[in-house]
Protein backbone atom coordinates (compact mmCIF):
# COMPACT_ATOMS: atom_id res chain seq x y z
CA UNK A 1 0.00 0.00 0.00
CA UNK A 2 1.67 3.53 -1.12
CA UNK A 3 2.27 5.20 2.49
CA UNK A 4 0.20 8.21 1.69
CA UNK A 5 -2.85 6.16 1.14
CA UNK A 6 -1.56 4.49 4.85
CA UNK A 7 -1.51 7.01 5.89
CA UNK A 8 -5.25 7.87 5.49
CA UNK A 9 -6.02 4.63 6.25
CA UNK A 10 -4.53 4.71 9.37
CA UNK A 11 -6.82 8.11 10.13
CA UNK A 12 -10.08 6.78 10.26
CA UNK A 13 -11.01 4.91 13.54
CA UNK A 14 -10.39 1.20 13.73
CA UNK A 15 -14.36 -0.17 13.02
CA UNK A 16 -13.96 2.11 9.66
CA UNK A 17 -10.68 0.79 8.84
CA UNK A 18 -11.61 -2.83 8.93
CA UNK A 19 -14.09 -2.27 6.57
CA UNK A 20 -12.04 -0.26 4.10
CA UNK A 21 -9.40 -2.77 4.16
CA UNK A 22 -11.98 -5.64 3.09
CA UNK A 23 -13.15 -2.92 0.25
CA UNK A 24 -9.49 -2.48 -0.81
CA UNK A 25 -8.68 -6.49 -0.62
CA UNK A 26 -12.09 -7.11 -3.16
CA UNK A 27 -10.88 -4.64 -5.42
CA UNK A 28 -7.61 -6.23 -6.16
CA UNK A 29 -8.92 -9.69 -6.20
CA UNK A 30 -11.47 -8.15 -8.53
CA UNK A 31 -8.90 -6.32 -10.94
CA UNK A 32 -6.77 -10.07 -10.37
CA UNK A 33 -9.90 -12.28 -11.10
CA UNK A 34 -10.55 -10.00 -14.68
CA UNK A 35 -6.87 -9.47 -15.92
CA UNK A 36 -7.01 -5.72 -15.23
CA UNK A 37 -4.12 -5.06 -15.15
CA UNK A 38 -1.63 -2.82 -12.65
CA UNK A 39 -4.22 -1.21 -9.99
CA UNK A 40 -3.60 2.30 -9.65
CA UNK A 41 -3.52 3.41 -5.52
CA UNK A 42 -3.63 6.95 -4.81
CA UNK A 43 -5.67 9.98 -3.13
CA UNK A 44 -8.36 11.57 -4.41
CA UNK A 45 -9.98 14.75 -2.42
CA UNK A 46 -8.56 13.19 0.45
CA UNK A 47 -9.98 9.61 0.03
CA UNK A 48 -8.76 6.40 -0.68
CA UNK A 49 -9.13 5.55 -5.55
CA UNK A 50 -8.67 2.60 -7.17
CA UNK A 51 -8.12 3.00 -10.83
CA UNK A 52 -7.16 0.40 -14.07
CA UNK A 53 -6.08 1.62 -17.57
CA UNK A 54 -9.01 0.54 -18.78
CA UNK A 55 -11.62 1.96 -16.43
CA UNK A 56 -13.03 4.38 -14.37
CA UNK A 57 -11.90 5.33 -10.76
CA UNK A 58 -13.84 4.17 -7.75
């Protein structure tokens, strides 16, 4: 995980962070599952994107 997006991670209180890990951990087996491709792992306004060459960000 890039350490900014740690980082954020790390910000939100424990019950939240569970949850966004489990979120994070579907979306790469997704994106693994389909072929995808390299997941992009960044911040947008603040928040946690997920983004493939070939798609839109979530």
């Amino acid at each position: 995980m890039d350490k900014v997006v740690k980082d954020r991670f790390d910000e939100y209180p424990k019950n939240v962070r569970i949850r966004l890990e489990e979120l994070r951990n579907l979306v790469f087996q997704i994106v693994s599952e389909l072929d995808l491709g390299d997941v992009d792992e960044s911040l947008k306004w603040g928040e946690p994107s997920y983004s493939v060459k070939t798609g839109s960000p979530l």
